[in-house]
PDB file of N, CA and C in Angstrom:
ATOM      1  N   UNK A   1      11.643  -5.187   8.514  1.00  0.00           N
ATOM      2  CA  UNK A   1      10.733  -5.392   9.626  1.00  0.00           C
ATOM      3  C   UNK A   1      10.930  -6.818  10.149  1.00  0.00           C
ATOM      4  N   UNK A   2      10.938  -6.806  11.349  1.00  0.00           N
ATOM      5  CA  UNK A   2      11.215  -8.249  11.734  1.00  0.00           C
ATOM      6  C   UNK A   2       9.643  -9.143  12.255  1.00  0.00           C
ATOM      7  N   UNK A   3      10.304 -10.494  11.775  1.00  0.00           N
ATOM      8  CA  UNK A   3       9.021 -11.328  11.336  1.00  0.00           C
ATOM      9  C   UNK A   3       7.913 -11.347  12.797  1.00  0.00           C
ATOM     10  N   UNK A   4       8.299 -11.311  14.183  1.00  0.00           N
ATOM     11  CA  UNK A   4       7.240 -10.493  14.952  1.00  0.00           C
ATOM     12  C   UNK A   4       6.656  -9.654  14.912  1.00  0.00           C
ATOM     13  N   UNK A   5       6.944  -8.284  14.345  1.00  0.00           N
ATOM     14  CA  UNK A   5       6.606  -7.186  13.895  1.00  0.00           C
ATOM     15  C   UNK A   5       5.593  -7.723  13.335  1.00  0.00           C
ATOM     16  N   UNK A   6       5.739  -8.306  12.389  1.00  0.00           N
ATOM     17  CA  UNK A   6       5.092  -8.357  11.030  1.00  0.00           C
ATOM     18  C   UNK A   6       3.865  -9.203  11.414  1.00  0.00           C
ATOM     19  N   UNK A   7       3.729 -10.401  12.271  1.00  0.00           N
ATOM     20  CA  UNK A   7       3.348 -10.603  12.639  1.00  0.00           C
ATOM     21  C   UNK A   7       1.840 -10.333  13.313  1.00  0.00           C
ATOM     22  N   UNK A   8       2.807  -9.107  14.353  1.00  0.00           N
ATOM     23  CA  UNK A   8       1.861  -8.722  15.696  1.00  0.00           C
ATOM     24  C   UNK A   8       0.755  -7.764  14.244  1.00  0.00           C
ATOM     25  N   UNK A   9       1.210  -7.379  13.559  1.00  0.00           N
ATOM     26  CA  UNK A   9       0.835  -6.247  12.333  1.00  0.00           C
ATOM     27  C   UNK A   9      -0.210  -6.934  12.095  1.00  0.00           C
ATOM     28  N   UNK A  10      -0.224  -8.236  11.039  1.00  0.00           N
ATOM     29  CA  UNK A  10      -0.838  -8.826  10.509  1.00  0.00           C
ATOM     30  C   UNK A  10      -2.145  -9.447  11.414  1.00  0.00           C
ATOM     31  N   UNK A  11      -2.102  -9.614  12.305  1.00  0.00           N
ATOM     32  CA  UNK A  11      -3.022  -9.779  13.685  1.00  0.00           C
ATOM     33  C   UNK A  11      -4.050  -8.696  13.822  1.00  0.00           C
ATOM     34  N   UNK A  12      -2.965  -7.446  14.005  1.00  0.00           N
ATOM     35  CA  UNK A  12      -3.745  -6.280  14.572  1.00  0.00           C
ATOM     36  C   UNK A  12      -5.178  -6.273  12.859  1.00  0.00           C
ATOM     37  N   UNK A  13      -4.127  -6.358  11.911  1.00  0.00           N
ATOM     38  CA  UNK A  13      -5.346  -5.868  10.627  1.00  0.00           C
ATOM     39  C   UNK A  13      -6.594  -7.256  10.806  1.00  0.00           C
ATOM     40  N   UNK A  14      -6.427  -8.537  11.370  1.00  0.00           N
ATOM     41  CA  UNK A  14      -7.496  -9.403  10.973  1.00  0.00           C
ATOM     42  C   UNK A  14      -8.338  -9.112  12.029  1.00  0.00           C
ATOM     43  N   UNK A  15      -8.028  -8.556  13.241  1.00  0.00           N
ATOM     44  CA  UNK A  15      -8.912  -7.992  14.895  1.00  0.00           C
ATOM     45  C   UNK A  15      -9.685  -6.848  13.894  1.00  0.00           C
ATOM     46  N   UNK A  16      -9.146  -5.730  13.396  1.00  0.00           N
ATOM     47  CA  UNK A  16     -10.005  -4.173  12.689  1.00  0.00           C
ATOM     48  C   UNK A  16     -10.869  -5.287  12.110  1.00  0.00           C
ATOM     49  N   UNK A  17     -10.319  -5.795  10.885  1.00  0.00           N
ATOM     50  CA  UNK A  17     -11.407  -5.940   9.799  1.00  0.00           C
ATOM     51  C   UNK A  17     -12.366  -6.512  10.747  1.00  0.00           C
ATOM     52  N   UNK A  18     -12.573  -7.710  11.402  1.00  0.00           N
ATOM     53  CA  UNK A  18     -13.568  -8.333  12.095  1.00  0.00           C
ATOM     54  C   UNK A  18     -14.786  -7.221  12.540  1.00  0.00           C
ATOM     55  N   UNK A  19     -14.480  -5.587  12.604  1.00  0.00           N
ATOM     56  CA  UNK A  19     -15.178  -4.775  13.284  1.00  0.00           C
ATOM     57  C   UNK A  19     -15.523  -3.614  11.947  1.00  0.00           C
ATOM     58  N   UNK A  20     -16.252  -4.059  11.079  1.00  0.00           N
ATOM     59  CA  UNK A  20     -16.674  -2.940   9.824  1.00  0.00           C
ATOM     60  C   UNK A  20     -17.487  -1.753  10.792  1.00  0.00           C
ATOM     61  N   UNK A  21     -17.350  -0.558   9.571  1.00  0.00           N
ATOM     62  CA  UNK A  21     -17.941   0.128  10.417  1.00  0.00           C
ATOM     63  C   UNK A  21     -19.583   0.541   9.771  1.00  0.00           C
ATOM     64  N   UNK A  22     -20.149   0.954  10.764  1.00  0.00           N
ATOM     65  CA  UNK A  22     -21.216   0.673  10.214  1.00  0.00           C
ATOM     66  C   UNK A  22     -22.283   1.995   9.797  1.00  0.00           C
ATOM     67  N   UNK A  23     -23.133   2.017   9.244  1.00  0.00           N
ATOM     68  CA  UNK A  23     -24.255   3.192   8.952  1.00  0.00           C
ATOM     69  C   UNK A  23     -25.511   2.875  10.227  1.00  0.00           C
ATOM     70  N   UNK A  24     -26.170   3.894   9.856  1.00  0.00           N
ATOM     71  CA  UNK A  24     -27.713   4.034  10.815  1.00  0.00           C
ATOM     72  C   UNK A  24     -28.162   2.977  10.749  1.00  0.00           C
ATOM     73  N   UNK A  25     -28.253   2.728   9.691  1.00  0.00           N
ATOM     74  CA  UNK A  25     -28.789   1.486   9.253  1.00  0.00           C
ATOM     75  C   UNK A  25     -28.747  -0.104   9.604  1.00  0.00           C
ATOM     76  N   UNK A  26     -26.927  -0.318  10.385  1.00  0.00           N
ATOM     77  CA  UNK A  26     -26.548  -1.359  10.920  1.00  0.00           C
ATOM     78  C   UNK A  26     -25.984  -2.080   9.617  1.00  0.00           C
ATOM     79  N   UNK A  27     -25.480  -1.366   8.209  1.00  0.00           N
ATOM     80  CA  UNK A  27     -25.286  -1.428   6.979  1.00  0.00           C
ATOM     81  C   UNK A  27     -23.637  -0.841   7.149  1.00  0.00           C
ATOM     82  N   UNK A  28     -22.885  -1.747   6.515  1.00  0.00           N
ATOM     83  CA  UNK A  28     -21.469  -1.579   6.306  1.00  0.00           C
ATOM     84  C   UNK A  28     -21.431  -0.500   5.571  1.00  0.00           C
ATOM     85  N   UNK A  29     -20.661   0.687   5.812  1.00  0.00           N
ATOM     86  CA  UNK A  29     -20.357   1.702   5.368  1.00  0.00           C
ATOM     87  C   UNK A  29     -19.601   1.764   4.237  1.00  0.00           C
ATOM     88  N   UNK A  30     -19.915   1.767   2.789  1.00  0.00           N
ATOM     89  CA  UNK A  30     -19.647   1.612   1.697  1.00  0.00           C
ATOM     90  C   UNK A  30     -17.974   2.149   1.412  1.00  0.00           C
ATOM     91  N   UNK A  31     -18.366   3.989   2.010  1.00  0.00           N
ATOM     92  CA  UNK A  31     -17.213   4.525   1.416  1.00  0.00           C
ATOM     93  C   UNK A  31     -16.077   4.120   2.328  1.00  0.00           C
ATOM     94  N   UNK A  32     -16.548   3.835   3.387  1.00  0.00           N
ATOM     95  CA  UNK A  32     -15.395   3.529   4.836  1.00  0.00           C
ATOM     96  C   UNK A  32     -14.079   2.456   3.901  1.00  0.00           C
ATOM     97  N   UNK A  33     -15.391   1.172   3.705  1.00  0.00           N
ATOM     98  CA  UNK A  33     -14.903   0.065   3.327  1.00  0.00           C
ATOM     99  C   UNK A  33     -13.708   0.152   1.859  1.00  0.00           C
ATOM    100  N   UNK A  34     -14.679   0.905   1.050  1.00  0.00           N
ATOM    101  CA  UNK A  34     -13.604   1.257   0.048  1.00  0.00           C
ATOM    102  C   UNK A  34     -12.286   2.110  -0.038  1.00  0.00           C
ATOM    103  N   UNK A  35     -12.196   2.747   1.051  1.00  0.00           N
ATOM    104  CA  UNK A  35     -11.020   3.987   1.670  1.00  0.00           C
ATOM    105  C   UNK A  35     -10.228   2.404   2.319  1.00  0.00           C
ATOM    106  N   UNK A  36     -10.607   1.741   3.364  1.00  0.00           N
ATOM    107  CA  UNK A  36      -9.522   0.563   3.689  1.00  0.00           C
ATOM    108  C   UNK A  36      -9.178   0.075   2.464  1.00  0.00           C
ATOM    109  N   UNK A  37      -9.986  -1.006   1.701  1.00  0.00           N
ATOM    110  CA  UNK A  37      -9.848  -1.769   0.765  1.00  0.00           C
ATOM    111  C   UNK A  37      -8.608  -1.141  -0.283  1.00  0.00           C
ATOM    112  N   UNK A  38      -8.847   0.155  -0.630  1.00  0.00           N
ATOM    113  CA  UNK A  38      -7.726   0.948  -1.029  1.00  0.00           C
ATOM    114  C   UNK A  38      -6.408   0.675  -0.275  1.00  0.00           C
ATOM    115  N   UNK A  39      -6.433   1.094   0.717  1.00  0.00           N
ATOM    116  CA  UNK A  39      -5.448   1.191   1.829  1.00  0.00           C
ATOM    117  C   UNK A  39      -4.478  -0.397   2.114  1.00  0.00           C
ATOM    118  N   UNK A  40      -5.375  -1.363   1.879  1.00  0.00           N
ATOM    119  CA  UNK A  40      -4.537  -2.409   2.479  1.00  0.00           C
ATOM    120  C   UNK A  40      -4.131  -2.801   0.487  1.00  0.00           C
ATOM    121  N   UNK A  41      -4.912  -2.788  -0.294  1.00  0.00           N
ATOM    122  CA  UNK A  41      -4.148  -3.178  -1.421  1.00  0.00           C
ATOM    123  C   UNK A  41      -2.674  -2.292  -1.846  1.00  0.00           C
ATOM    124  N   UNK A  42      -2.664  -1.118  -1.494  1.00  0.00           N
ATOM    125  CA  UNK A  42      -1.970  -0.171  -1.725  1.00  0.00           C
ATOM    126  C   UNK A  42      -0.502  -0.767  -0.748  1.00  0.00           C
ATOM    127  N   UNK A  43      -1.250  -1.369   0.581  1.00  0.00           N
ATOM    128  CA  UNK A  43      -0.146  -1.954   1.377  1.00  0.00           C
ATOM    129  C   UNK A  43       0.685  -3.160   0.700  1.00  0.00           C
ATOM    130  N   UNK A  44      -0.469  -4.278   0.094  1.00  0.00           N
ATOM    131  CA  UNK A  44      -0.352  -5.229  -0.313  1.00  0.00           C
ATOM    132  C   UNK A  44       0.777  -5.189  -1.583  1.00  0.00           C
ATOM    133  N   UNK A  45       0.877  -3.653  -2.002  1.00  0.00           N
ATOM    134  CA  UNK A  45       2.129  -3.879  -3.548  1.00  0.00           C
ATOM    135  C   UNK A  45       3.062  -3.251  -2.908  1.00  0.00           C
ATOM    136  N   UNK A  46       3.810  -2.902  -1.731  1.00  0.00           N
ATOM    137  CA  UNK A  46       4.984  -2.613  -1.308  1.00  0.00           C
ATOM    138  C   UNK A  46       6.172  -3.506  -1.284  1.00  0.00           C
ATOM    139  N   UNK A  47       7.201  -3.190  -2.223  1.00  0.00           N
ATOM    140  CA  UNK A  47       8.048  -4.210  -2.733  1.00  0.00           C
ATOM    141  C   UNK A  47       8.674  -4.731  -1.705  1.00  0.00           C
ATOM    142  N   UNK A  48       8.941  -4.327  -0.603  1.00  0.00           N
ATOM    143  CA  UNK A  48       9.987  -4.934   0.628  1.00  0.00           C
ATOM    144  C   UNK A  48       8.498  -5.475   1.741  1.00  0.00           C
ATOM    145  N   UNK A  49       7.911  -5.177   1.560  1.00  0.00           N
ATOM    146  CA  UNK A  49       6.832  -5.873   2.420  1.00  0.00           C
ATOM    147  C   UNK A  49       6.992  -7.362   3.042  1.00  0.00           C
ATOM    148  N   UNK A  50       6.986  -7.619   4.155  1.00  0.00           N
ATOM    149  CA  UNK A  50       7.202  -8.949   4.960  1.00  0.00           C
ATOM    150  C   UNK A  50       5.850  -9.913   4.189  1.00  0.00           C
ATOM    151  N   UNK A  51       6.384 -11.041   4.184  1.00  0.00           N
ATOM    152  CA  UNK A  51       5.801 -11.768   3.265  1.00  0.00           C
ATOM    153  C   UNK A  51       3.638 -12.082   3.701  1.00  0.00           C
ATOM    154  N   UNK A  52       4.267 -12.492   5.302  1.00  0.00           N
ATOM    155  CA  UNK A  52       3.081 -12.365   6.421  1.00  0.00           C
ATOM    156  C   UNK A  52       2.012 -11.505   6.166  1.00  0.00           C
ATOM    157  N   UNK A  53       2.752 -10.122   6.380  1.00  0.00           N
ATOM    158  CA  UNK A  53       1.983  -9.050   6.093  1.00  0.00           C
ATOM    159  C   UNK A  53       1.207  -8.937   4.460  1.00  0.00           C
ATOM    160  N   UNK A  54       2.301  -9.165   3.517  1.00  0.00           N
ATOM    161  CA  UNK A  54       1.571  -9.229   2.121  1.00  0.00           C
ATOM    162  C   UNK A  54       0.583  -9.925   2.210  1.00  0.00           C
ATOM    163  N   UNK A  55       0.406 -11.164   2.763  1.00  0.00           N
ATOM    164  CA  UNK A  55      -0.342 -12.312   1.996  1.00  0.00           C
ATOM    165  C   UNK A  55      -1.918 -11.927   2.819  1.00  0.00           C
ATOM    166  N   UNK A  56      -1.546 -11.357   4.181  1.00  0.00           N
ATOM    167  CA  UNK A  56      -2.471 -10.606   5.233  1.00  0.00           C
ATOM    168  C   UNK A  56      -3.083  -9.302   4.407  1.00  0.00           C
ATOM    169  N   UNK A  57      -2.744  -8.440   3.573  1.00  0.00           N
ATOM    170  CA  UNK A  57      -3.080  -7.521   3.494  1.00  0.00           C
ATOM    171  C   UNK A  57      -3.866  -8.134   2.192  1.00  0.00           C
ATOM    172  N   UNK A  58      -3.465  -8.689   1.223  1.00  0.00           N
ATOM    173  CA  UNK A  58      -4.055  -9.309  -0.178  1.00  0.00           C
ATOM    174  C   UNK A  58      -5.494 -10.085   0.324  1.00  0.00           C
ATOM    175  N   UNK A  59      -5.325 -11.063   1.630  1.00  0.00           N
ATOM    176  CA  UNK A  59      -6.605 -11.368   1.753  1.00  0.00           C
ATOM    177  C   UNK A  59      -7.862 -10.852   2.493  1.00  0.00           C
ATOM    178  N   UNK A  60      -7.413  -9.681   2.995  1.00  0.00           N
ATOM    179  CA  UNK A  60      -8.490  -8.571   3.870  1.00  0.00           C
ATOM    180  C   UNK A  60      -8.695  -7.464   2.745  1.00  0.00           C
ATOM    181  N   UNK A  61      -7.820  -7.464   1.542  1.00  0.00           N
ATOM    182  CA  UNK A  61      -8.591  -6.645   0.642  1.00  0.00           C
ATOM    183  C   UNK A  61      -9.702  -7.220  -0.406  1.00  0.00           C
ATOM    184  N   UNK A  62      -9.586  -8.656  -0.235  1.00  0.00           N
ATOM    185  CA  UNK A  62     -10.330  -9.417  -0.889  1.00  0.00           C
ATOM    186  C   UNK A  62     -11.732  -9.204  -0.129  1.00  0.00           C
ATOM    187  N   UNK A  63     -11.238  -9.323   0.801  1.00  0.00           N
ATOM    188  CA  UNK A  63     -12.862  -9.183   2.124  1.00  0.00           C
ATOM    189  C   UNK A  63     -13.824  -7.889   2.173  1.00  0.00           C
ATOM    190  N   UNK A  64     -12.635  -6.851   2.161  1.00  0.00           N
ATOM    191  CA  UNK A  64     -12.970  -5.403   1.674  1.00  0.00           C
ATOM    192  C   UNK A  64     -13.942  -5.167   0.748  1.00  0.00           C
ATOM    193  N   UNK A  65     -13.225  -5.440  -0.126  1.00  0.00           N
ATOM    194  CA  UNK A  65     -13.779  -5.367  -1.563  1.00  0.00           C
ATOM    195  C   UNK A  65     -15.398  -6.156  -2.150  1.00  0.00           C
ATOM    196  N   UNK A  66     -15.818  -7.104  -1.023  1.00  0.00           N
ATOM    197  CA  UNK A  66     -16.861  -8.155  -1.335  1.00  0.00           C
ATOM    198  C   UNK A  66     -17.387  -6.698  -0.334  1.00  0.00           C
ATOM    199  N   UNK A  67     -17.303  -6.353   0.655  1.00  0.00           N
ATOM    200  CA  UNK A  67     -18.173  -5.373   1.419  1.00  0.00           C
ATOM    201  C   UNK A  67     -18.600  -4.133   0.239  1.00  0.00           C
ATOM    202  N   UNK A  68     -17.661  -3.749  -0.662  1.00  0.00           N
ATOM    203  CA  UNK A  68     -17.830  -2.507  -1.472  1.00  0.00           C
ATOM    204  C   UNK A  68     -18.652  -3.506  -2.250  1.00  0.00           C
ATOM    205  N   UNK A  69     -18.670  -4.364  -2.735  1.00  0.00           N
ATOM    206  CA  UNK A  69     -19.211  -4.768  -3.930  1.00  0.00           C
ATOM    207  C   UNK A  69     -20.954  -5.101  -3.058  1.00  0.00           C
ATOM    208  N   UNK A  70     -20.903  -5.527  -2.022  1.00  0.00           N
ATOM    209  CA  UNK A  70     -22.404  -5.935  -1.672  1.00  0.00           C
ATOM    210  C   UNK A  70     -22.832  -4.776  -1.363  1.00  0.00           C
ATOM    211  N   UNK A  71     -22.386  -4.005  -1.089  1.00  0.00           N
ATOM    212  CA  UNK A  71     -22.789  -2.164  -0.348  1.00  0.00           C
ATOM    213  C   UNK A  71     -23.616  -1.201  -1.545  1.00  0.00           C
ATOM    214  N   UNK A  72     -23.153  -1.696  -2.727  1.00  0.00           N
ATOM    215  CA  UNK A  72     -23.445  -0.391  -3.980  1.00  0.00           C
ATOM    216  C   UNK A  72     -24.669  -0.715  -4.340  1.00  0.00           C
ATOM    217  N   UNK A  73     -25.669  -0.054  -4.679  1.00  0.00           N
ATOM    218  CA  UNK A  73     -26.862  -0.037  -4.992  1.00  0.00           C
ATOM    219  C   UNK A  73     -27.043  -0.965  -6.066  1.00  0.00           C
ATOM    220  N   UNK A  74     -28.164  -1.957  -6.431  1.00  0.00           N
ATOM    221  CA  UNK A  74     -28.208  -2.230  -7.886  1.00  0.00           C
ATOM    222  C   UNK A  74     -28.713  -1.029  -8.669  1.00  0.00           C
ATOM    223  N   UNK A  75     -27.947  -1.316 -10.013  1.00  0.00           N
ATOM    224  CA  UNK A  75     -27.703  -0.813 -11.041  1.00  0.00           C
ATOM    225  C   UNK A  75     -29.655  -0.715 -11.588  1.00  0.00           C
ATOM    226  N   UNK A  76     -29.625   0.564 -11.824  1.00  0.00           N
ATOM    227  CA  UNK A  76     -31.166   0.933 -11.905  1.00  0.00           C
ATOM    228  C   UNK A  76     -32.000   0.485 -13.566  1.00  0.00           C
ATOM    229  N   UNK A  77     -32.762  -0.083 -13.207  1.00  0.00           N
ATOM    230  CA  UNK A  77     -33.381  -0.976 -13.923  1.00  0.00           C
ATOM    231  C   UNK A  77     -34.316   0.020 -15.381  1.00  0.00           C
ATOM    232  N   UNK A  78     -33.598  -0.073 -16.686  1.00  0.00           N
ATOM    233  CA  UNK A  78     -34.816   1.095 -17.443  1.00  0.00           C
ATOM    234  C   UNK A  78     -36.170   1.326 -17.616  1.00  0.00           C
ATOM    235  N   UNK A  79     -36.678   2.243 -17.749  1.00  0.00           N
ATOM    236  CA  UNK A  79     -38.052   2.172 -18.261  1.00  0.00           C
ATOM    237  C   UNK A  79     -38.297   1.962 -19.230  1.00  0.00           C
ATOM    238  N   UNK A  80     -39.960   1.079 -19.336  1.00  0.00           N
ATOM    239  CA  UNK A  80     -40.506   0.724 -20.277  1.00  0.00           C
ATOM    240  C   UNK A  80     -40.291   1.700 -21.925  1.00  0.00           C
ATOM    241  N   UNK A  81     -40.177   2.888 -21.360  1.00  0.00           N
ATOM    242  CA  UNK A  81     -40.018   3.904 -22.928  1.00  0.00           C
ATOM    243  C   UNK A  81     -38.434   3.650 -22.990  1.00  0.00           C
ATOM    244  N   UNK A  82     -37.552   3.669 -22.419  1.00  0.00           N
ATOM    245  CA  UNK A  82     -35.913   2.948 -22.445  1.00  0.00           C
ATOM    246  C   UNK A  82     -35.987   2.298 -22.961  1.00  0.00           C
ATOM    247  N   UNK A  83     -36.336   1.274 -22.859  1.00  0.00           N
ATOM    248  CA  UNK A  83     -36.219  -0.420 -23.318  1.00  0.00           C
ATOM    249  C   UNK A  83     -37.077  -0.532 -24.931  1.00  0.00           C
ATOM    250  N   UNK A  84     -38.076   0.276 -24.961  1.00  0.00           N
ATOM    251  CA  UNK A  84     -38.758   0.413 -26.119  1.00  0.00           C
ATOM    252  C   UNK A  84     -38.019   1.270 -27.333  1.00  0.00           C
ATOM    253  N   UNK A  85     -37.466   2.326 -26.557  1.00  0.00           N
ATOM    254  CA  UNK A  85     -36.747   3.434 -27.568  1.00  0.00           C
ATOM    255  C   UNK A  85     -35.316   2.850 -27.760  1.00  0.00           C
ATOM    256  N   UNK A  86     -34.845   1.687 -27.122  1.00  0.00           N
ATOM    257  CA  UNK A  86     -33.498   1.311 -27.340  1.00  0.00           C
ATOM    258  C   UNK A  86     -33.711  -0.169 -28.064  1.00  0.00           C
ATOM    259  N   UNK A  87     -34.962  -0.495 -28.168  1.00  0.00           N
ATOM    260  CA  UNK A  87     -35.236  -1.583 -29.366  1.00  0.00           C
ATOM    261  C   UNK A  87     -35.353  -0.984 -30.197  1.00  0.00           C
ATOM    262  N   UNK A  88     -36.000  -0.139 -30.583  1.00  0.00           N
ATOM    263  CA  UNK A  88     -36.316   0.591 -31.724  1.00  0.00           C
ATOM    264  C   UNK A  88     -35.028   1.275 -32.606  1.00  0.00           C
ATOM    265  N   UNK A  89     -34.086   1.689 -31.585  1.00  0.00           N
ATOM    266  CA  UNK A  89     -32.938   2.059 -32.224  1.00  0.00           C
ATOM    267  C   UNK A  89     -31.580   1.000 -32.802  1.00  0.00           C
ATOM    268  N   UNK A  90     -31.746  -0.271 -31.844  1.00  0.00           N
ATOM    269  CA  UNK A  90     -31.138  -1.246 -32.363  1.00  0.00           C
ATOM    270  C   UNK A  90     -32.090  -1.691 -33.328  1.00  0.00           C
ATOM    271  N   UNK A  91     -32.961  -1.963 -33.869  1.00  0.00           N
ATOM    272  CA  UNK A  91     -33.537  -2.317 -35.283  1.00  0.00           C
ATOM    273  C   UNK A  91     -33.409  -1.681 -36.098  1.00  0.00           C
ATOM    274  N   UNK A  92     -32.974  -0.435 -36.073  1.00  0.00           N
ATOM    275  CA  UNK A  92     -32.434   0.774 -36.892  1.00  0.00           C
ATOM    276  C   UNK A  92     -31.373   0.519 -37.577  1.00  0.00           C
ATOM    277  N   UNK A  93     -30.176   0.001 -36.510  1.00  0.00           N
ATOM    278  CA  UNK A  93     -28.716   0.008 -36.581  1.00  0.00           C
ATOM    279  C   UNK A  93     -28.711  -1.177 -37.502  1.00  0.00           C
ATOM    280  N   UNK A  94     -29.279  -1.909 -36.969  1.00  0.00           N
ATOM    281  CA  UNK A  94     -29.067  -3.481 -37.485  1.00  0.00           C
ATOM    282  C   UNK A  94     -29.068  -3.585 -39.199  1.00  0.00           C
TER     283      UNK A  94
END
């Protein structure tokens, strides 16, 4: 690929990312983000890949990936009988 190519390429991907897509909500679309984030790392390990483009695709999956990671729900917090029945069983073990 010649280094304009690669170039005009590497351009076109930093214009998309600038434009996430979004839910009802006005909320970055989790699975969207993780289907790119896939997509450009997957780009990012192509052995003949123009160097431009690599280093372009490695740092918009970095960007990606902070969208999947702020997007996912927190991790649901146990209940009081959880937390009680899982002390109780680690004092067991112990």
């Amino acid at each position: 690929m010649p280094q304009r190519d690669a170039v005009m390429l590497a351009s076109v991907l930093h214009l998309m990312s600038h434009y996430t897509a979004r839910d009802g909500n006005d909320r970055p679309c989790v699975r969207l983000a993780s289907v790119i984030e896939r997509h450009l790392c997957a780009l990012a390990r192509l052995p003949d890949l123009d160097p431009v483009l690599r280093a372009t695709c490695e740092q918009l999956c970095e960007k990606w990936a902070g969208l999947v990671d702020d997007g996912m729900p927190p991790p649901a917090k146990p209940s009081f009988i959880e937390r009680m029945m899982g002390n109780r069983l680690g004092t067991r073990l112990a």
